[in-house]
Protein backbone atom coordinates (compact mmCIF):
# COMPACT_ATOMS: atom_id res chain seq x y z
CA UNK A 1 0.00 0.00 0.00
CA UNK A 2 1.54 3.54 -0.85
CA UNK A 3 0.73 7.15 -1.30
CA UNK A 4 0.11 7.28 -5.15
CA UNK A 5 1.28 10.89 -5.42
CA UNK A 6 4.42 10.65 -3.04
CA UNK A 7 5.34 7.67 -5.66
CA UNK A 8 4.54 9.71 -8.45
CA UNK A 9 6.86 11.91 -6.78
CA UNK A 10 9.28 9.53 -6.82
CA UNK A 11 9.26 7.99 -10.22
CA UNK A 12 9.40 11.63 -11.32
CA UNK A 13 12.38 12.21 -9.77
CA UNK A 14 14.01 8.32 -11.34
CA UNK A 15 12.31 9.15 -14.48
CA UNK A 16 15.57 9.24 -16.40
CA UNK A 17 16.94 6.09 -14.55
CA UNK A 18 13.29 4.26 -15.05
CA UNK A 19 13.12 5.42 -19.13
CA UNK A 20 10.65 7.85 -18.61
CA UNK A 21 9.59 11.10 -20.21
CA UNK A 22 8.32 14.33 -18.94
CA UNK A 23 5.71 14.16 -21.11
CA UNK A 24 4.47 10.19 -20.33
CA UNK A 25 4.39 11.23 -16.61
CA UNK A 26 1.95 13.72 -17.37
CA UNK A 27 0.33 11.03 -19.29
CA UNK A 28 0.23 9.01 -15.79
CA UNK A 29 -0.35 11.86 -13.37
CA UNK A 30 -3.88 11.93 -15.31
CA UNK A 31 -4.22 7.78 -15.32
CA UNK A 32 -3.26 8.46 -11.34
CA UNK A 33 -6.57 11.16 -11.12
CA UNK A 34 -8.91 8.34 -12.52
CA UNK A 35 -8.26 6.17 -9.43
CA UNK A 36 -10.73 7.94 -6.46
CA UNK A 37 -8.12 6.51 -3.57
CA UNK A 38 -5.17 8.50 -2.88
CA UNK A 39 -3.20 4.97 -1.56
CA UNK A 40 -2.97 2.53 -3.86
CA UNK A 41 -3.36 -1.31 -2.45
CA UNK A 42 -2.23 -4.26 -3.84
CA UNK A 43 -4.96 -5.70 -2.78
CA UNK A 44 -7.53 -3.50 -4.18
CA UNK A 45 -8.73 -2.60 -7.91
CA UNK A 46 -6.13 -0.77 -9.67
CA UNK A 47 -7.61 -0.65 -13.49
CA UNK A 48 -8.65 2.91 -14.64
CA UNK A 49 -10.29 2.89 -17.76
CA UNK A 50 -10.30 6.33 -19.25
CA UNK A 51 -11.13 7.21 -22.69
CA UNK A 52 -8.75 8.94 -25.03
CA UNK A 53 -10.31 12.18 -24.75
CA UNK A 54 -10.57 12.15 -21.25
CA UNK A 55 -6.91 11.54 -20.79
CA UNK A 56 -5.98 13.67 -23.41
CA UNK A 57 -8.07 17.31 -21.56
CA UNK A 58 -6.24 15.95 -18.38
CA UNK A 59 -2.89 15.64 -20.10
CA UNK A 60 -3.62 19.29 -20.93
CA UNK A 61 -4.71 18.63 -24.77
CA UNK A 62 -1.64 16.09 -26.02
CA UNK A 63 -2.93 15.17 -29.48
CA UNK A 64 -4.04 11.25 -29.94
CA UNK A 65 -1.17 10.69 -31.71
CA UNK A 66 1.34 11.96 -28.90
CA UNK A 67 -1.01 10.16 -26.25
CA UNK A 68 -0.49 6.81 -27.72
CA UNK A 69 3.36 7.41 -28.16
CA UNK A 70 3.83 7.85 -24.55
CA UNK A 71 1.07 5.42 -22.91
CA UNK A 72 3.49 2.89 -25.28
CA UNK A 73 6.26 4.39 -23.35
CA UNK A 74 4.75 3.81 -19.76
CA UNK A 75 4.35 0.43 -20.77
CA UNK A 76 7.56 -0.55 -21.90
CA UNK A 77 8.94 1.12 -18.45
CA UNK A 78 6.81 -1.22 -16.53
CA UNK A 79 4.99 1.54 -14.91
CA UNK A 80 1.91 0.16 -16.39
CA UNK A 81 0.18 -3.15 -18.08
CA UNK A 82 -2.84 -2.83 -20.82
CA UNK A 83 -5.71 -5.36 -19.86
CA UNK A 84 -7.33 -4.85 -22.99
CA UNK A 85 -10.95 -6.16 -24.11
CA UNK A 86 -11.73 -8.25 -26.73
CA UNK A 87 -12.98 -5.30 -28.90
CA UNK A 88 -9.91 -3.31 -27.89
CA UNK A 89 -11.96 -0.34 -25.64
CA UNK A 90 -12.01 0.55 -22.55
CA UNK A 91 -14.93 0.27 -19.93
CA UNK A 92 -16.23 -1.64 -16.84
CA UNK A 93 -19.12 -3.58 -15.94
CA UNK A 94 -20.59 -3.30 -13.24
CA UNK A 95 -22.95 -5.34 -10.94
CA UNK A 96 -25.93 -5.05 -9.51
CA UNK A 97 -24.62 -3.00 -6.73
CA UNK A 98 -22.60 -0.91 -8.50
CA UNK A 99 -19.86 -2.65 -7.82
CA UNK A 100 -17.17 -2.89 -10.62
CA UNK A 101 -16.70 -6.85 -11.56
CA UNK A 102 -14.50 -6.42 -14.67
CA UNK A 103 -12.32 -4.02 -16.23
CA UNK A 104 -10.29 -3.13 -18.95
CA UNK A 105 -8.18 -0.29 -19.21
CA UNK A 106 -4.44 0.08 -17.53
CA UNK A 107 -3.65 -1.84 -14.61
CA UNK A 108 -1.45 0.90 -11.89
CA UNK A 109 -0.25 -2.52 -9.89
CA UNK A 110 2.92 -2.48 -11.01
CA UNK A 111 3.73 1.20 -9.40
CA UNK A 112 2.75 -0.66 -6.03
CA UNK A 113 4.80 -3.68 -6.59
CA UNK A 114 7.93 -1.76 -7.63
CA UNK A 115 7.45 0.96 -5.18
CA UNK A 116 10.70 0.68 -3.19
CA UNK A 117 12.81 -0.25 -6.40
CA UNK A 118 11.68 3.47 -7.51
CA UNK A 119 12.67 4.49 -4.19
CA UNK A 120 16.25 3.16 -4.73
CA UNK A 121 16.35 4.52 -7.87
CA UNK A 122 15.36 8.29 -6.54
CA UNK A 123 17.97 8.11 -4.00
CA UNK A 124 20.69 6.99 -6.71
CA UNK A 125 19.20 10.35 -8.55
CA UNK A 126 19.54 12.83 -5.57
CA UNK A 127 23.14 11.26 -4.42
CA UNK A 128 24.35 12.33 -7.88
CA UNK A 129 22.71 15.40 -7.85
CA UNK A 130 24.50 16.36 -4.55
CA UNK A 131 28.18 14.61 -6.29
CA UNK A 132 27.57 17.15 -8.76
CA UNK A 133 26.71 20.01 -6.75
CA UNK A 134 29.47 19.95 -4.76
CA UNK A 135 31.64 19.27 -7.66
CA UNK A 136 30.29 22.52 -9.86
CA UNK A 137 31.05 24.54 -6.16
CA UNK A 138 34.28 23.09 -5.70
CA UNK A 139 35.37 23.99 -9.18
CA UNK A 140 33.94 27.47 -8.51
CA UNK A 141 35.95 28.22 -5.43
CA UNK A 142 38.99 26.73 -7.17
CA UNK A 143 38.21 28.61 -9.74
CA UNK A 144 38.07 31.79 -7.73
CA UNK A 145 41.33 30.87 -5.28
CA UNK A 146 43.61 30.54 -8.23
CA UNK A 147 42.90 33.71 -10.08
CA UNK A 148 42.97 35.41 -6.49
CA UNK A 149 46.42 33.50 -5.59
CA UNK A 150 47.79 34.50 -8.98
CA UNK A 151 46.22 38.64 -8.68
CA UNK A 152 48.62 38.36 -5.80
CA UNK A 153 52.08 37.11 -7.22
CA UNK A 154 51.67 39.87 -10.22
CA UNK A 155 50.41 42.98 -7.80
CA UNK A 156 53.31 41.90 -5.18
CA UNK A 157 55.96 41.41 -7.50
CA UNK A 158 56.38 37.82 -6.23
CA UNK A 159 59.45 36.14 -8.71
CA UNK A 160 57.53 33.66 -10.50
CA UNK A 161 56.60 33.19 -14.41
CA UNK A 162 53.10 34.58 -13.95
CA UNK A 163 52.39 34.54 -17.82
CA UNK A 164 52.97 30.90 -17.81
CA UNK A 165 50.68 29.89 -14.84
CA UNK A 166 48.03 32.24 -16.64
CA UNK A 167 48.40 30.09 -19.50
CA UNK A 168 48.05 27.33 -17.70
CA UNK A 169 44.79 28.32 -16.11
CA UNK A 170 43.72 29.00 -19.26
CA UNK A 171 44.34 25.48 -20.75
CA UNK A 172 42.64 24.06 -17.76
CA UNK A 173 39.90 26.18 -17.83
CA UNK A 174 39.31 26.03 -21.43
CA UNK A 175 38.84 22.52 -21.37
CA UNK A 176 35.23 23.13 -19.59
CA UNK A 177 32.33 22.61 -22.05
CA UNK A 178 28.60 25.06 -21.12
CA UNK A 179 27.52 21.84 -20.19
CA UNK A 180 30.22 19.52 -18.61
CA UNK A 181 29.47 16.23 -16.93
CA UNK A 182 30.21 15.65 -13.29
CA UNK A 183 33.31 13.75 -14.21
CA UNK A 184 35.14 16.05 -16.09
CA UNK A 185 34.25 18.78 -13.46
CA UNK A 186 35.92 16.44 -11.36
CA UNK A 187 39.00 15.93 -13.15
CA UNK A 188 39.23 19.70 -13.79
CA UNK A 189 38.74 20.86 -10.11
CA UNK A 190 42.11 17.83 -9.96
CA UNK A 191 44.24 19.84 -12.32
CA UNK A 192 43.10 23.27 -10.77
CA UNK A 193 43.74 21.95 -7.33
CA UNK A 194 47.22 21.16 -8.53
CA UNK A 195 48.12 24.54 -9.75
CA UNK A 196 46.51 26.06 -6.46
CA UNK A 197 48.74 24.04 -4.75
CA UNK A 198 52.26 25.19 -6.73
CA UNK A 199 51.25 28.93 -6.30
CA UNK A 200 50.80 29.11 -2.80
CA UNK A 201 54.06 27.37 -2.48
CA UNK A 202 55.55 29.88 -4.43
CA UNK A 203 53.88 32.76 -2.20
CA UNK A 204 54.95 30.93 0.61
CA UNK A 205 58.39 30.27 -0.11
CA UNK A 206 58.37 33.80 -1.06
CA UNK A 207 57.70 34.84 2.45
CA UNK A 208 59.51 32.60 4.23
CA UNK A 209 62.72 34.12 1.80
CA UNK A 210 61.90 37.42 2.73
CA UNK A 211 61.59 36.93 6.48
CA UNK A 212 62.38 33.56 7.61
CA UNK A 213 62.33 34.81 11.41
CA UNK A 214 58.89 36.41 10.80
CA UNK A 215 57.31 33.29 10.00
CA UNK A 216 54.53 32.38 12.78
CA UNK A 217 54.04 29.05 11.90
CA UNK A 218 57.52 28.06 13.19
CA UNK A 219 57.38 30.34 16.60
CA UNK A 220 56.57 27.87 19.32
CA UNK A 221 57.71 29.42 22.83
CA UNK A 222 54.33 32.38 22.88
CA UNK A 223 51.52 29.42 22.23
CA UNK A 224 51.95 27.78 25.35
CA UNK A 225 52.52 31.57 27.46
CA UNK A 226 49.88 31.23 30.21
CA UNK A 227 49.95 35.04 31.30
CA UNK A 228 47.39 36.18 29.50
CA UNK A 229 48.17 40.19 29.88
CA UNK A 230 51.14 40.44 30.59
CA UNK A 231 54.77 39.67 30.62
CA UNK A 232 56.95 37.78 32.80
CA UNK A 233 60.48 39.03 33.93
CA UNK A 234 62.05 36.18 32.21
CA UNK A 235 60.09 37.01 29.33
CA UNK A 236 61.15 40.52 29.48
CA UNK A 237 65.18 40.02 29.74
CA UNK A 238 64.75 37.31 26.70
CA UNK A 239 62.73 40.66 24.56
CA UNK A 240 65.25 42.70 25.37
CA UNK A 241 68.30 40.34 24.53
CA UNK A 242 66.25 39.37 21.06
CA UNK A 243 66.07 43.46 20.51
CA UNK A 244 69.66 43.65 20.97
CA UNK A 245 71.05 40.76 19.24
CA UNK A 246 68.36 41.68 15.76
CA UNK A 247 70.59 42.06 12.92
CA UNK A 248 69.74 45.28 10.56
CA UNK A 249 69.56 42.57 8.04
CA UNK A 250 66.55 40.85 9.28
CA UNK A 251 64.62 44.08 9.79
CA UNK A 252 65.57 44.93 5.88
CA UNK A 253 64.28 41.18 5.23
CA UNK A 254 61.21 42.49 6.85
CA UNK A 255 60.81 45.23 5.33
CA UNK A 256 60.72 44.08 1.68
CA UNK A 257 57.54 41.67 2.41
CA UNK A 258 54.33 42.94 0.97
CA UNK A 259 53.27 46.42 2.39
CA UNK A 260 50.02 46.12 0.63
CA UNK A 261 47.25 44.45 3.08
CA UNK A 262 46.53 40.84 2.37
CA UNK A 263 43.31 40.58 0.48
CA UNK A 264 40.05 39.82 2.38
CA UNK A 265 39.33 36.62 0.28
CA UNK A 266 42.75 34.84 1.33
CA UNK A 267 42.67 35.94 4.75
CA UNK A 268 39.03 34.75 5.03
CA UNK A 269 40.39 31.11 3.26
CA UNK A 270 42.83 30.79 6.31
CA UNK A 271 40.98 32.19 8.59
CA UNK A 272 37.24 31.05 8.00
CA UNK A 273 36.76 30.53 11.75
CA UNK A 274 36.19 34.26 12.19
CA UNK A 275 33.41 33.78 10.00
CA UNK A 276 31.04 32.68 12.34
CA UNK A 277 30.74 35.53 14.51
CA UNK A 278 28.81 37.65 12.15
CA UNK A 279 25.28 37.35 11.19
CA UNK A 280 24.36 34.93 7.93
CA UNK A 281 28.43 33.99 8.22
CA UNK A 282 29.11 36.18 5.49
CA UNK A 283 32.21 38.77 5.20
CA UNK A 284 32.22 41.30 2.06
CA UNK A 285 34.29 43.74 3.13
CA UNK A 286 36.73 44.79 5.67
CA UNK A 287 34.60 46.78 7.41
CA UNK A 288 32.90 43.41 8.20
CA UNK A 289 35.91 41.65 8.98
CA UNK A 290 36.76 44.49 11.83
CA UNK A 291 33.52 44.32 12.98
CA UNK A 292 34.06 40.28 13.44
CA UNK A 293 37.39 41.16 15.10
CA UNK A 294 35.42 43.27 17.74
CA UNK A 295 33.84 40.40 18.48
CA UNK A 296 36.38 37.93 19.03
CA UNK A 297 38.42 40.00 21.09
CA UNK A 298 36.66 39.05 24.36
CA UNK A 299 35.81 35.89 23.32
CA UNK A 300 39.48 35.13 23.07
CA UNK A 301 40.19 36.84 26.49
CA UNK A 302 42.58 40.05 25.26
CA UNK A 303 42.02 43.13 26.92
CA UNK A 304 41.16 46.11 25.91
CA UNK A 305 44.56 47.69 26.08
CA UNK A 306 46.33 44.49 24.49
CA UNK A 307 44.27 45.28 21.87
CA UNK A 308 44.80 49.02 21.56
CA UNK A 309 48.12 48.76 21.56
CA UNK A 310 48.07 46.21 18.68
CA UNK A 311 46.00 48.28 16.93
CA UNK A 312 48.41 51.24 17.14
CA UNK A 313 51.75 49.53 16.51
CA UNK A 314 50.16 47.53 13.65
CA UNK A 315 47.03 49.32 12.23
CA UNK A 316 43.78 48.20 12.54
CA UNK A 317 43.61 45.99 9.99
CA UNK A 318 46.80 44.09 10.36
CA UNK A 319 45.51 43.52 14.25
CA UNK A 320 42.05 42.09 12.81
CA UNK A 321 44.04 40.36 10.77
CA UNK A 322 46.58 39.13 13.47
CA UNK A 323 43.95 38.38 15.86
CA UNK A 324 41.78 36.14 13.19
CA UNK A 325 45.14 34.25 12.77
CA UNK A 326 45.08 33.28 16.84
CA UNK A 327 41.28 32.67 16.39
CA UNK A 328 41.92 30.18 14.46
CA UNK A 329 44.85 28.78 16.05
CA UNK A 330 43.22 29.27 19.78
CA UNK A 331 43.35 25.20 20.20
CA UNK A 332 46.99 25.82 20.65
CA UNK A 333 47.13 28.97 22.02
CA UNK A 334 46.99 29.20 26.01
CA UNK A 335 47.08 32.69 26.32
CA UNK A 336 45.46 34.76 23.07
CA UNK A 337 45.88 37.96 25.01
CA UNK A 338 49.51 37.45 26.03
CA UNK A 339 50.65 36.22 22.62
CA UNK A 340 49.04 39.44 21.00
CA UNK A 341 50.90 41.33 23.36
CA UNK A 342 54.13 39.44 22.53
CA UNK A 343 53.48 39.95 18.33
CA UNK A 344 52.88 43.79 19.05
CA UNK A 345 56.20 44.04 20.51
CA UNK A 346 57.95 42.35 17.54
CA UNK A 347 55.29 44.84 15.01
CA UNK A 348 56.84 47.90 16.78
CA UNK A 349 60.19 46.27 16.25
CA UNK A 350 59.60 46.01 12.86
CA UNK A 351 59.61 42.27 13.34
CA UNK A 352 56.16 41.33 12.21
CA UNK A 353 54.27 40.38 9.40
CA UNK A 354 50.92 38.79 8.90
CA UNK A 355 51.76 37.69 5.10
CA UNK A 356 53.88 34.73 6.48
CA UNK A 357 51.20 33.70 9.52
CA UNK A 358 48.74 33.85 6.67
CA UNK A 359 50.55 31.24 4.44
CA UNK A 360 51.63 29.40 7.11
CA UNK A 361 47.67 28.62 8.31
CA UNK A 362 46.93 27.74 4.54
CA UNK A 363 49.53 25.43 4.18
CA UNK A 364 48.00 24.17 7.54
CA UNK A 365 44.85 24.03 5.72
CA UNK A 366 46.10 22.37 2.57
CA UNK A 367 47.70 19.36 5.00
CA UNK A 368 44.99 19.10 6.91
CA UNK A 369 42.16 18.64 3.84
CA UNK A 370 45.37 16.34 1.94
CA UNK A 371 45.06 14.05 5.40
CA UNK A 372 40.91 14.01 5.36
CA UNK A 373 41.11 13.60 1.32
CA UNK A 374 43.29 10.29 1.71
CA UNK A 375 41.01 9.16 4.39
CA UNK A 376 38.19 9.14 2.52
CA UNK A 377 39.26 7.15 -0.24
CA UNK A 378 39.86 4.53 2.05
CA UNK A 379 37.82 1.53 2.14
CA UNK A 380 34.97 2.14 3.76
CA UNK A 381 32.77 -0.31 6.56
CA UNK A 382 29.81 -1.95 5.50
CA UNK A 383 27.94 -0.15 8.34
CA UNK A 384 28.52 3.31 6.22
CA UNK A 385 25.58 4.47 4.00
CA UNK A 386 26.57 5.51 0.81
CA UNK A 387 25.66 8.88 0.80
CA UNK A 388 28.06 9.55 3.74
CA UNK A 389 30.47 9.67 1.64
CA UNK A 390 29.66 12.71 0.14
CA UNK A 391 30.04 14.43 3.46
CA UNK A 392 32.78 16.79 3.70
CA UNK A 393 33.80 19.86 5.61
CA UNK A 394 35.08 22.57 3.23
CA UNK A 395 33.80 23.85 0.18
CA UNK A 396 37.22 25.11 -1.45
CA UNK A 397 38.82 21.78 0.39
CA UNK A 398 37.02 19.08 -0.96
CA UNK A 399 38.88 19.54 -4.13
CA UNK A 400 42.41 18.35 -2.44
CA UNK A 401 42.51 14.55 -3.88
CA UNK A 402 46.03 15.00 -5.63
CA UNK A 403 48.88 13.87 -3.51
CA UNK A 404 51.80 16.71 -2.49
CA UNK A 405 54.71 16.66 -5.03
């Protein structure tokens, strides 16, 4: 017994899978209207015996020679059987109640008797559907982190051949048909991962070159400072021999990183923890990404005047910046306000950069989603349903199935 119009439902959505057309469904939505039950029972009488032109005013005025094209098609998908009379029509007699004692017409018992095959075959549908949805926004994002990765190299005069890796977006790009199965997508979002992958090596390396004391990701002794606000003595006679023993070299290093301010889009890509303290998750523009950093300032614990004073010896947007960085690095981080404290004395040093605590929490990323990727293409338990496999964490991430060169 089942809900004729939530398996209509169905069937329409494993129409392509079953053999059917748009046009013979609306052929048996109307054959579905000439039975008065909405369940169907296979116990019960399932003929409907409609004439032609009733079916065809349902089916919204199909011509005869359409209808019979397509009520062949039901047929041959097994969606329906023709109990035909001897004369070839269509009727029912009745009996002396009013009871219907034989028919001929189209029999609807095999949409009850296949009922959970056409379930199956919906769910087979919508998985795809999802495989290909998150395919078309992976290669989007990809799409959108290259050209932003590569904007970057050319505006910051990073050594690189930039024409070349235009090119080859290009090639890769080009290869992308209006309408491109979900396998190609796939194999694209491969090759674009790939090049995504060299560039931000290249930006990274380029940092690290510049600055190799600046880099953040290598600077273990302020995550595990428990002080939150302030500074021990200790602390203070190690600052003060560091300050003494800093080479002019290393501050020229410094210097020659990228004075231009990261832009939003890779900062948010490292940093999309910071992200979820605005409303609807969404940042557009800095002015968003400040407010945000208002926000996580007491959630992490820094003071006002720890973050005042970061603020003035770094600008405002390098301290968003800087603070989104220990956001989303606070599982390692004892002390978020006494670490700030420690990078603002190193920014009025002329010490400090975000560019290389930026690259260093992508490259964090990038390991991170490599790890998850080669995880999942592990063999899977038996106890796993099939569409949990399509469950994954990060839009611009899911892409990273390529091993590391």
């Amino acid at each position: 017994q089942v809900q004729k119009w939530k398996v209509f439902h169905t069937i329409r959505e494993a129409r392509d899978l079953i053999g059917a057309t748009d046009r013979s469904l609306a052929i048996l939505n109307a054959l579905l209207s000439f039975h008065p039950e909405t369940e169907l029972s296979g116990d019960g009488e399932l003929i409907v015996w409609p004439s032609n032109e009733q079916l065809m005013a349902r089916a919204n005025g199909m011509p005869a020679t359409t209808l019979r094209r397509h009520l062949a098609v039901l047929v041959d998908c097994g969606l329906i059987i023709r109990r035909d009379s001897p004369n070839g029509k269509r009727f029912a007699r009745k009996g002396r109640g009013g009871q219907v004692e034989q028919a001929y017409g189209f029999d609807l018992a095999p949409i009850v008797a296949r009922a959970e095959e056409f379930e199956e075959l919906a769910d087979a549908v919508r998985a795809e559907k999802n495989a290909f949805r998150l395919a078309k926004e992976r290669l989007t994002l990809l799409r959108r982190d290259v050209v932003k990765l590569i904007e970057t190299g050319i505006e910051e005069n990073v050594p690189g051949n930039w024409g070349r890796v235009q090119q080859s977006y290009q090639a890769i790009v080009g290869r992308l048909p209006r309408s491109a199965p979900r396998q190609l997508i796939e194999d694209i979002c491969c090759d674009l991962h790939g090049l995504y992958t060299e560039i931000l090596e290249v930006l990274e390396s380029f940092a690290k070159t510049q600055n190799p004391d600046a880099n953040e990701s290598h600077s273990g002794r302020h995550i595990q400072n428990s002080n939150p606000d302030s500074i021990s003595e200790s602390e203070e006679g190690s600052r003060k021999e560091n300050e003494a023993g800093g080479s002019a070299a290393e501050n020229d290093n410094l210097r020659i990183l990228p004075k231009r301010e990261l832009p939003l889009g890779i900062v948010l890509d490292a940093c999309p923890d910071v992200k979820d303290l605005v409303p609807g998750g969404e940042i557009r523009h800095w002015r968003d990404f400040l407010a945000a950093a208002e926000v996580a300032r007491p959630l992490l614990g820094v003071s006002p005047s720890a973050w005042r004073e970061a603020c003035e010896a770094m600008g405002e947007v390098q301290a968003a910046i800087t603070l989104a960085a220990i956001l989303q690095r606070s599982d390692q981080i004892n002390s978020a306000g006494g670490y700030l404290r420690s990078l603002t004395d190193k920014a009025r040093e002329g010490k400090f950069s975000t560019w290389p605590m930026v690259m260093a929490l992508l490259r964090a990323k990038l390991d991170a989603s490599r790890s998850s990727a080669e995880k999942r293409t592990e063999p899977q338990s038996d106890g796993n349903k099939a569409g949990e496999r399509l469950e994954v964490s990060d839009a611009l991430l899911r892409s990273l199935e390529r091993p590391r060169r």
